[in-house]
Protein backbone atom coordinates (compact mmCIF):
# COMPACT_ATOMS: atom_id res chain seq x y z
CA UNK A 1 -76.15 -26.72 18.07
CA UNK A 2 -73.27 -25.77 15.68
CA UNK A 3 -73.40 -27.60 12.53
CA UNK A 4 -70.37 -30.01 12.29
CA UNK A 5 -68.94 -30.20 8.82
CA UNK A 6 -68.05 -34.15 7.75
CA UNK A 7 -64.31 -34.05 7.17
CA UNK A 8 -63.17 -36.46 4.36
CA UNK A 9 -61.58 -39.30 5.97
CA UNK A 10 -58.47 -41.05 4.53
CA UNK A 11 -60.41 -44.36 3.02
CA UNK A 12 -58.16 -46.35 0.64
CA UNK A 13 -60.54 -45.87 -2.18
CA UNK A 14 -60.08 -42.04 -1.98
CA UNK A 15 -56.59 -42.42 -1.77
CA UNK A 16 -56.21 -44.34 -4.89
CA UNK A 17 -58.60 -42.22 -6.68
CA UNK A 18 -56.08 -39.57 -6.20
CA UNK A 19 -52.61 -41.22 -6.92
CA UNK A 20 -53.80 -44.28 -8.82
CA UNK A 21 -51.94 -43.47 -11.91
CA UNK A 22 -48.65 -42.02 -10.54
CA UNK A 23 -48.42 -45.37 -8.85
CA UNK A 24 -49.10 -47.00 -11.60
CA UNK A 25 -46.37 -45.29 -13.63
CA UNK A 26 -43.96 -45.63 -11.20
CA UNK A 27 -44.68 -49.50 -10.83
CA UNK A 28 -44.19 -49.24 -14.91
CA UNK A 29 -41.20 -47.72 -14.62
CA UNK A 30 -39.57 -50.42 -11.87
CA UNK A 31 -40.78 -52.95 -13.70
CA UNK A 32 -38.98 -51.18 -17.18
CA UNK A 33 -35.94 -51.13 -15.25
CA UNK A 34 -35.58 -54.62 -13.89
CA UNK A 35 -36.59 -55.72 -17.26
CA UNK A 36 -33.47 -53.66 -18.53
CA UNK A 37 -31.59 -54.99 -15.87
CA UNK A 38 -32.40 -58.84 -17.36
CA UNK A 39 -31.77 -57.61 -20.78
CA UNK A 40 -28.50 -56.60 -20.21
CA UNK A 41 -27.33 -59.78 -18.28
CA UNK A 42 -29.20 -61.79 -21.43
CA UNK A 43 -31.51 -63.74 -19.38
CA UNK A 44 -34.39 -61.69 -20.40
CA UNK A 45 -37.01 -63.73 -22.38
CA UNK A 46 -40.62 -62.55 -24.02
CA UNK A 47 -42.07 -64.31 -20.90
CA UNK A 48 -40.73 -61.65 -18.13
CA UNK A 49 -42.25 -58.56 -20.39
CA UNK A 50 -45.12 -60.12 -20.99
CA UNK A 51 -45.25 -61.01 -17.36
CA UNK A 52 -44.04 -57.19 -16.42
CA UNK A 53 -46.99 -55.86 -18.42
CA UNK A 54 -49.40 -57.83 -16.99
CA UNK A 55 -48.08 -57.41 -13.26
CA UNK A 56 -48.45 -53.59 -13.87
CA UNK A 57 -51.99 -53.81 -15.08
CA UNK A 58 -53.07 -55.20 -11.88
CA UNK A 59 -51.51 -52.40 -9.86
CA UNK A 60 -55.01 -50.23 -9.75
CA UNK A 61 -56.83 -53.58 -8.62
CA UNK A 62 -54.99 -53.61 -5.42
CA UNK A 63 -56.93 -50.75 -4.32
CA UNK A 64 -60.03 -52.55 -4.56
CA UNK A 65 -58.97 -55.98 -3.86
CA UNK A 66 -55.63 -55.38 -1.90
CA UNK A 67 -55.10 -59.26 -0.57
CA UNK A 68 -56.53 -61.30 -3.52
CA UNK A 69 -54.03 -59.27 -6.06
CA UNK A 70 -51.33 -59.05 -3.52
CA UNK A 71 -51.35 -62.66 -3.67
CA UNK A 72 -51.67 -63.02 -7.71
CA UNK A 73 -48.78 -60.75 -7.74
CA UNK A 74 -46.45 -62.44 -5.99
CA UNK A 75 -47.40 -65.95 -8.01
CA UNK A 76 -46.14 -63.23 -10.59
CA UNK A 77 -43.26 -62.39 -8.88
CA UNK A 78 -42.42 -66.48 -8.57
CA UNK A 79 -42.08 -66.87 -12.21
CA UNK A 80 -40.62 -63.57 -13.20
CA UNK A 81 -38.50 -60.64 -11.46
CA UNK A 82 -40.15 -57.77 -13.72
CA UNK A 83 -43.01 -58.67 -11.49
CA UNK A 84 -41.30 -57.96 -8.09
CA UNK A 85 -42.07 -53.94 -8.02
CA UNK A 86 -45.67 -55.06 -8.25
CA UNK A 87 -45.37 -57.42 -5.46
CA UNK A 88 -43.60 -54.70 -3.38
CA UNK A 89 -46.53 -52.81 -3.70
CA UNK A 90 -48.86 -55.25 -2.90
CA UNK A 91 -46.95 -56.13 0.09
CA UNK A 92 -46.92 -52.19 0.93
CA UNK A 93 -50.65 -51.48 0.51
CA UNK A 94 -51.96 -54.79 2.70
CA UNK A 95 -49.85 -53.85 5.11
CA UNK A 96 -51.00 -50.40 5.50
CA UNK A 97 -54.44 -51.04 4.68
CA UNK A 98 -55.84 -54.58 6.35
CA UNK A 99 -55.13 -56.08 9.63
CA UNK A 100 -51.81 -57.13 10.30
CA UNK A 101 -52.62 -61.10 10.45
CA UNK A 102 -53.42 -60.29 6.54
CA UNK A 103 -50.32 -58.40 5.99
CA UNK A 104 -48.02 -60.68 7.51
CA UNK A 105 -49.96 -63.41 5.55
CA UNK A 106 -48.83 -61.80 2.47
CA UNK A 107 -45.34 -60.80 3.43
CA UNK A 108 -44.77 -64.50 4.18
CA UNK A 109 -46.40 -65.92 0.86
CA UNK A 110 -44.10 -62.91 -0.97
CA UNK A 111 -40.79 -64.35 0.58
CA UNK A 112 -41.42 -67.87 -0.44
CA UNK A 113 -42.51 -66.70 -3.54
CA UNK A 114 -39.13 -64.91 -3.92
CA UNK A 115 -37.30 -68.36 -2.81
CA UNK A 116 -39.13 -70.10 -5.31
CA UNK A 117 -38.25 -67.62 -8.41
CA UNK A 118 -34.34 -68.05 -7.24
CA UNK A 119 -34.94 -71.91 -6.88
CA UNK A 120 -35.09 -72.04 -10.39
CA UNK A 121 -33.82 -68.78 -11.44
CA UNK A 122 -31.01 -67.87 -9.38
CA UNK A 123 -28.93 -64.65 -9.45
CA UNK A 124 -25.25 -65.03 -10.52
CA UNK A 125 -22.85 -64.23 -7.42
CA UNK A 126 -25.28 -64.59 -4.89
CA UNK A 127 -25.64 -67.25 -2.90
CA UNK A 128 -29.54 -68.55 -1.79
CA UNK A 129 -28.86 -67.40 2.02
CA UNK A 130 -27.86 -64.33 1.20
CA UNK A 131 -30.48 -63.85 -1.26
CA UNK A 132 -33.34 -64.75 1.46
CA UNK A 133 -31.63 -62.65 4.13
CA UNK A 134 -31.89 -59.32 1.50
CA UNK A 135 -35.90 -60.73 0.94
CA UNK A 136 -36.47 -61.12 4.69
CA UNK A 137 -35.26 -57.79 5.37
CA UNK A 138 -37.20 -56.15 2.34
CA UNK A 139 -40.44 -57.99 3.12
CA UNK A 140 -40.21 -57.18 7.18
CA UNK A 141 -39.63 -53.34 6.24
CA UNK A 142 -42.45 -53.57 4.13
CA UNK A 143 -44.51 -54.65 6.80
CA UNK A 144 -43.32 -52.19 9.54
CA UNK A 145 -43.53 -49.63 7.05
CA UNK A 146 -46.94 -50.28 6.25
CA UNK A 147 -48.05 -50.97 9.48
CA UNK A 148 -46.41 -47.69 10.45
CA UNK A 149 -48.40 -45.69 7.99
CA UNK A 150 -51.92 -47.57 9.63
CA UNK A 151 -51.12 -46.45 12.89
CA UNK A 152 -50.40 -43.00 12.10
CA UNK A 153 -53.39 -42.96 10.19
CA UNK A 154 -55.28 -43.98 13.08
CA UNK A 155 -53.92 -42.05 15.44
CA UNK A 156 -55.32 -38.92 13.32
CA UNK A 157 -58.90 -40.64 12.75
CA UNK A 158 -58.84 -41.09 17.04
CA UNK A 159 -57.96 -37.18 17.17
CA UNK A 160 -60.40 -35.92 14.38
CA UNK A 161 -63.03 -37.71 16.25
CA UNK A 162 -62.53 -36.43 19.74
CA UNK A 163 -62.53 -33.45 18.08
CA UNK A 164 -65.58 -33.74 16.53
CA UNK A 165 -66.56 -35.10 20.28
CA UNK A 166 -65.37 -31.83 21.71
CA UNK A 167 -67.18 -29.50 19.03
CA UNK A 168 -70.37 -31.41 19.79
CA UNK A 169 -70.28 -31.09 23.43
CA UNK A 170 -69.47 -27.03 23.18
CA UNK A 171 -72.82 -27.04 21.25
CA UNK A 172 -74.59 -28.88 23.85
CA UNK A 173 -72.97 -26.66 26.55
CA UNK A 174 -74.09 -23.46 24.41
CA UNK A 175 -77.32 -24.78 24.45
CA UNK A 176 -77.96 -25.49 28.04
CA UNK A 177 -75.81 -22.42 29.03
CA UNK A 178 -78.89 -20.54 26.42
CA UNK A 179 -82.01 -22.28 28.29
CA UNK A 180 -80.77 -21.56 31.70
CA UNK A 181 -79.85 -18.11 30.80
CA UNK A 182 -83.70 -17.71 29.17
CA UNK A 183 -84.82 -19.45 32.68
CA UNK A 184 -82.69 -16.91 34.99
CA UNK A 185 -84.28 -14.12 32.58
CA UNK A 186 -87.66 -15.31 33.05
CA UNK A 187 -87.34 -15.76 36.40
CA UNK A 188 -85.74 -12.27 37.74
CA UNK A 189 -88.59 -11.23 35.82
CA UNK A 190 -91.15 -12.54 37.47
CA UNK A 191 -89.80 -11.83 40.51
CA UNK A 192 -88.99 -7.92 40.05
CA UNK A 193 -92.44 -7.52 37.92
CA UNK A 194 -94.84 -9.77 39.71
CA UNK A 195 -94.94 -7.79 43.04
CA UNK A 196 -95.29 -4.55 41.84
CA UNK A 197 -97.99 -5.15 39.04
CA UNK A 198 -99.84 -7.03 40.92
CA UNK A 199 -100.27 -4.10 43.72
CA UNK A 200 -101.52 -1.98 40.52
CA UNK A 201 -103.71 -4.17 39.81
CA UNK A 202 -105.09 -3.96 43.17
CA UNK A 203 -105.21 -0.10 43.13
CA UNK A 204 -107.16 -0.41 39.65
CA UNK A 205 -109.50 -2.92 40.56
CA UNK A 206 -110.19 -0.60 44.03
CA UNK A 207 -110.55 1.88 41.10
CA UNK A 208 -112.92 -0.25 38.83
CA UNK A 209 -115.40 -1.86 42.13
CA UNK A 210 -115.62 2.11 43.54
CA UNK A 211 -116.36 4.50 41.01
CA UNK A 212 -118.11 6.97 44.27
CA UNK A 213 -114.74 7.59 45.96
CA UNK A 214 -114.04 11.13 46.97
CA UNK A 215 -112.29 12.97 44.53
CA UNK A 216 -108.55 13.31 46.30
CA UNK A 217 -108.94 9.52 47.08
CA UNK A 218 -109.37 8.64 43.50
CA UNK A 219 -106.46 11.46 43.03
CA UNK A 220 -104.25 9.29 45.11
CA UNK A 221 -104.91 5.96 43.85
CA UNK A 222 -103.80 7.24 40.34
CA UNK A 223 -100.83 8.62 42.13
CA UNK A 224 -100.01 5.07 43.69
CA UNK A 225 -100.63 3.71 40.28
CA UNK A 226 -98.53 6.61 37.96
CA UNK A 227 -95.43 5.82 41.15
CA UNK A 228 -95.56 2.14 40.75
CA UNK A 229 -95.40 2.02 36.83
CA UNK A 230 -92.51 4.49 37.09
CA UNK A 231 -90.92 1.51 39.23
CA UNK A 232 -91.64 -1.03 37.66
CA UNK A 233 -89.83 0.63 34.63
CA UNK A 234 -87.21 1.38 36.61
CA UNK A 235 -87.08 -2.53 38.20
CA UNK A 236 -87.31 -3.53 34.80
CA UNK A 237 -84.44 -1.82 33.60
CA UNK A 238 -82.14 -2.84 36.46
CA UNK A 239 -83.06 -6.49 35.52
CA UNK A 240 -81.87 -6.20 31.79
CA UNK A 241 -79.07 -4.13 33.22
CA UNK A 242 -77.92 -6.81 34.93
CA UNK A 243 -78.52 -9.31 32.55
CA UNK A 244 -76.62 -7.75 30.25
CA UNK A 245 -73.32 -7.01 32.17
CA UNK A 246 -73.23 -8.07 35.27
CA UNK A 247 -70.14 -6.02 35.95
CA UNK A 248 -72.09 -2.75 34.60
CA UNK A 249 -71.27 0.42 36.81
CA UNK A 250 -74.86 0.76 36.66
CA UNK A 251 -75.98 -2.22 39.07
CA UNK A 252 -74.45 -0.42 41.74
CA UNK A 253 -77.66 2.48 41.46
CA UNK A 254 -79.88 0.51 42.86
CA UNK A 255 -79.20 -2.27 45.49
CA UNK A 256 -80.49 -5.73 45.24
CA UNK A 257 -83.43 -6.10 48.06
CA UNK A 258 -82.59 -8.06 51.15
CA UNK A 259 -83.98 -9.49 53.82
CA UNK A 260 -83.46 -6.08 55.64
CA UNK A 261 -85.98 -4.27 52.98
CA UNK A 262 -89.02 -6.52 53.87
CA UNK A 263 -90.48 -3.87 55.87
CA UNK A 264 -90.96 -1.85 53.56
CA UNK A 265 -92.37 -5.15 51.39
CA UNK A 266 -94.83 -5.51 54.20
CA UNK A 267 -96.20 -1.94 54.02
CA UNK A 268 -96.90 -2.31 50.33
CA UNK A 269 -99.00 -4.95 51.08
CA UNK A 270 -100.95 -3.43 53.99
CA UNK A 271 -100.80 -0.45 51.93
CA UNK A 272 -103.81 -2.16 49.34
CA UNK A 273 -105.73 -4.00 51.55
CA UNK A 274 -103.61 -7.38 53.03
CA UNK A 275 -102.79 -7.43 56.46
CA UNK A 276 -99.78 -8.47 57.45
CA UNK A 277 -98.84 -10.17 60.08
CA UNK A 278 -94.19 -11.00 60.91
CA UNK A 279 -93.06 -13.02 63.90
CA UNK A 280 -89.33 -12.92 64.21
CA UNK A 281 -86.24 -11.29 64.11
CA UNK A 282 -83.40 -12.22 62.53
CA UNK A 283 -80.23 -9.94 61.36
CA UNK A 284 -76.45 -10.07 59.90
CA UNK A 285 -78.13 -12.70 57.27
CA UNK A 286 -75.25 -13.38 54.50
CA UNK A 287 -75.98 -11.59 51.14
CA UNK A 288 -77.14 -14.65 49.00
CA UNK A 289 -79.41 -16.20 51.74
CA UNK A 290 -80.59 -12.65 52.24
CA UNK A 291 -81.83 -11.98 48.73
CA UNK A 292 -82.79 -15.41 48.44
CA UNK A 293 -85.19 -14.92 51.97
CA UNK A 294 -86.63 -11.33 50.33
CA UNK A 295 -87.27 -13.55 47.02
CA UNK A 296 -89.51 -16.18 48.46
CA UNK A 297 -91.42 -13.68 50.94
CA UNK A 298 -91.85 -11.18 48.26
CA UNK A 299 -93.27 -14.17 45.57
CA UNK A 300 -95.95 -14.96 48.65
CA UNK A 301 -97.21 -11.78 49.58
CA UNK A 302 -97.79 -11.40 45.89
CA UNK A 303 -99.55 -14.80 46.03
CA UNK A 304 -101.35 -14.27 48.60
CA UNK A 305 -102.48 -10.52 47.09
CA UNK A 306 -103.58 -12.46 43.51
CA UNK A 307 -105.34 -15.50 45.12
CA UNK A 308 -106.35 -14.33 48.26
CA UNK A 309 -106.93 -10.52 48.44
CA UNK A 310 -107.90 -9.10 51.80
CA UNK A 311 -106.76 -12.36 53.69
CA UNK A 312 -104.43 -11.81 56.38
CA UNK A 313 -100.91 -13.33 55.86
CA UNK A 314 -98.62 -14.56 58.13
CA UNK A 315 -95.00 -14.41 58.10
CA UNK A 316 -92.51 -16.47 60.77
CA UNK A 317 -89.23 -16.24 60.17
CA UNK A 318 -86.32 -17.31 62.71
CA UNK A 319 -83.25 -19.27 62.46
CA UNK A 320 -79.28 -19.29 63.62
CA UNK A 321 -76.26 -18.51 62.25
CA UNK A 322 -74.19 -21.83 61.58
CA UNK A 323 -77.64 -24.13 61.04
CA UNK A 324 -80.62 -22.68 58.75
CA UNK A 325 -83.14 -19.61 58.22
CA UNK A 326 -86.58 -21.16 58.91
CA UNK A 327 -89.29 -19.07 56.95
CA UNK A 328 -93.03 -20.36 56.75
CA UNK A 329 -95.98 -18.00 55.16
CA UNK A 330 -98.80 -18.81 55.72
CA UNK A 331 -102.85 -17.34 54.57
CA UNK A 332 -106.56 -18.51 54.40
CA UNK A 333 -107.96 -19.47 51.43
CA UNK A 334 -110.57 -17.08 49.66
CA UNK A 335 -113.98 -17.41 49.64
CA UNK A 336 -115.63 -18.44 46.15
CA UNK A 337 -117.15 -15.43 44.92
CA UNK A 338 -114.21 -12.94 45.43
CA UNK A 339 -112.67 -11.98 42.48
CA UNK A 340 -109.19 -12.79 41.82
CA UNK A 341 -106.39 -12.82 39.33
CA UNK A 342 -105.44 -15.42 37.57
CA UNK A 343 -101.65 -17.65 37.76
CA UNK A 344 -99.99 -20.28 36.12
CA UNK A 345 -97.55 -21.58 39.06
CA UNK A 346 -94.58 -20.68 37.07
CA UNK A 347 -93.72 -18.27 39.87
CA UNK A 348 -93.42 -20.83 42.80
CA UNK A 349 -91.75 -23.13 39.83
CA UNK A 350 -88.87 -20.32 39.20
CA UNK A 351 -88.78 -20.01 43.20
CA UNK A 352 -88.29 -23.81 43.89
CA UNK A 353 -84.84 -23.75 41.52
CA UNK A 354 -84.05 -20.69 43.25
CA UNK A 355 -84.04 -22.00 46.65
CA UNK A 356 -82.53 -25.30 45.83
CA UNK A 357 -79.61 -23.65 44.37
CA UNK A 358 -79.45 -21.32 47.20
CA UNK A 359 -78.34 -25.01 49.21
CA UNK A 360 -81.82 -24.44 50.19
CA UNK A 361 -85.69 -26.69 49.84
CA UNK A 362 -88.98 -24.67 49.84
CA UNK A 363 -92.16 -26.58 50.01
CA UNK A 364 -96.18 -25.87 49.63
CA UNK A 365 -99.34 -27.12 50.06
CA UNK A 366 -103.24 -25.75 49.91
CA UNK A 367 -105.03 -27.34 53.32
CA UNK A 368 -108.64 -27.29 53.85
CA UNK A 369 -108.48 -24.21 55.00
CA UNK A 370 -105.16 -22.43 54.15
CA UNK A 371 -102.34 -22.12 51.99
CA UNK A 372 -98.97 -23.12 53.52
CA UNK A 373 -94.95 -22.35 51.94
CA UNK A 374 -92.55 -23.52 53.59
CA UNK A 375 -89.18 -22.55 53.13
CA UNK A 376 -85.46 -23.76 54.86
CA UNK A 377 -82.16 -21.60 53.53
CA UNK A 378 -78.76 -22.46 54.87
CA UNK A 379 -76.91 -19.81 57.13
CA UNK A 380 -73.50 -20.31 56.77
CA UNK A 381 -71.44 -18.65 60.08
């Protein structure tokens, strides 16, 4: 799966890493100006500097502790207006950082905190209810602006991680488009492959058990054997031809085998030894239930050629347009002591999917006496 990258997220402890002292300074500098401000109407005593500088030193803890020193602030702000740029921040960063129950918490204790600094310093010209109005309003901005900046925040977080959702699923889909393309590989292999090697092999092991045949006999088993390497070259490189595009001029060479080629199927395998034996009819069978039909009959002749060599193998097939195309193959089991090639079952594995995404179910079973598929393909009108 692709590797997803951790983004940085927008934590409040990186943030204040970043801007910790610009805020800081500009705090300073708010707090230098209302402090000029009291200076110049004379009511500025060593107790509001003193009060400034220590309001401004506890800017960077608010980061860190964002309720606790929003509160100790606005104590601050109670006793001394150089403190009230501090508090404003405090109010700012709860708001945009904690839950809002918190934030409006500390908005509140900030406005009586404010009411309680004008209770016993009050502003010349301005009356209490005006004062609180202009406090109200400034606190209740505060708030929406902070809770504002939270939901935004969020809002990006939710998006980041459905994109990190979406990234992780294309990597899933990648990886279970890969598999089933392996499986389809592995399976038109087997399919193309399996039939015609394992008639070699028959022609070779003829050639191994009968060392005394005539001379032109011999001649024309290596000719059988020299013509069906030469297709199975030739199978094998329509298979990767396909695989590889699918719209390739090439795939239109050499026709995908049908239901109407299983003739010539069933002379191959009379051809080395298995009699064949095909009851039924059927014709105008749609392309995909068609190939589908050649697929399974061509995986048990092969079968039956591996496991059971010289057995006779029959073949019904029947069915009507509109319900299903009935196929059943069916072959006595080998004696013990004749030789025969060995399987894994992968074969009638890769044919099961295949039928049952054909719309289709194939079943099998080894009796007493015989080996039995079974296979039911829907024929669409």
């Amino acid at each position: 799966m692709p590797r997803i990258t951790a983004r940085p997220r927008l934590a409040s402890v990186d943030l204040c890493g970043r801007h910790i002292t610009l805020i800081t300074i500009l705090v300073g500098v708010c707090s230098v100006a209302t402090g000029y401000g009291e200076y110049a109407s004379g009511s500025l005593v060593a107790l509001d500097i003193a009060i400034g500088i220590i309001a401004c030193a506890l800017v960077p803890l608010l980061f860190r502790w964002p309720v606790a020193t929003a509160l100790v602030l606005a104590v601050l702000a109670a006793i001394s207006p150089t403190a009230t740029p501090p508090s404003t921040i405090g109010t700012l960063q709860v708001s945009s950082r904690q839950p809002f129950p918190a934030a409006l918490g500390v908005a509140v204790f900030g406005i009586a905190a404010h009411a309680v600094r004008f209770a016993w310093h009050p502003l010349p010209g301005l009356s209490f209810a005006w004062w609180m109005v202009l406090v109200v309003i400034t606190h209740l901005g505060l708030l929406g602006w902070g809770a504002l900046a939270q939901a935004r925040r969020q809002v990006i977080a939710s998006l980041r991680e459905r994109a990190e959702r979406a990234e992780a699923e294309q990597g899933r889909r990648i990886l279970e488009a890969r598999a089933a393309e392996r499986t389809r590989i592995a399976r038109e292999m087997h399919d193309v492959l399996a039939h015609r090697l394992s008639l070699l092999a028959t022609y070779a092991g003829a050639l191994e058990y009968r060392p005394d045949l005539a001379p032109e006999k011999l001649s024309q088993a290596a000719g059988v054997i020299r013509s069906g390497v030469h297709q199975a070259l030739d199978e094998l490189r329509d298979v990767i031809t396909v695989l590889r595009d699918k719209s390739s001029p090439e795939n239109t060479d050499r026709p995908v085998p049908v239901l109407d080629d299983l003739p010539t199927l069933v002379e191959e395998s009379r051809a080395v030894g298995t009699p064949v034996d095909v009851n039924g009819d059927v014709t105008e069978v749609p392309g995909a239930t068609s190939r589908t039909a050649y697929r399974v009959l061509q995986e048990a002749l092969t079968n039956a050629r591996k496991h059971a060599p010289g057995q006779p193998v029959k073949i019904d097939i029947n069915g009507n347009p509109g319900r299903n195309l009935i196929i059943e193959v069916t072959n006595p089991l080998c004696h013990a002591d004749t030789p025969t090639f060995p399987g894994t079952g992968t074969g009638l594995i890769g044919l099961t999917e295949r039928v049952r995404l054909a719309g289709g179910k194939l079943d099998h079973e080894v009796t007493a006496r015989e080996f039995r598929l079974h296979a039911l393909l829907p024929w669409p009108t």
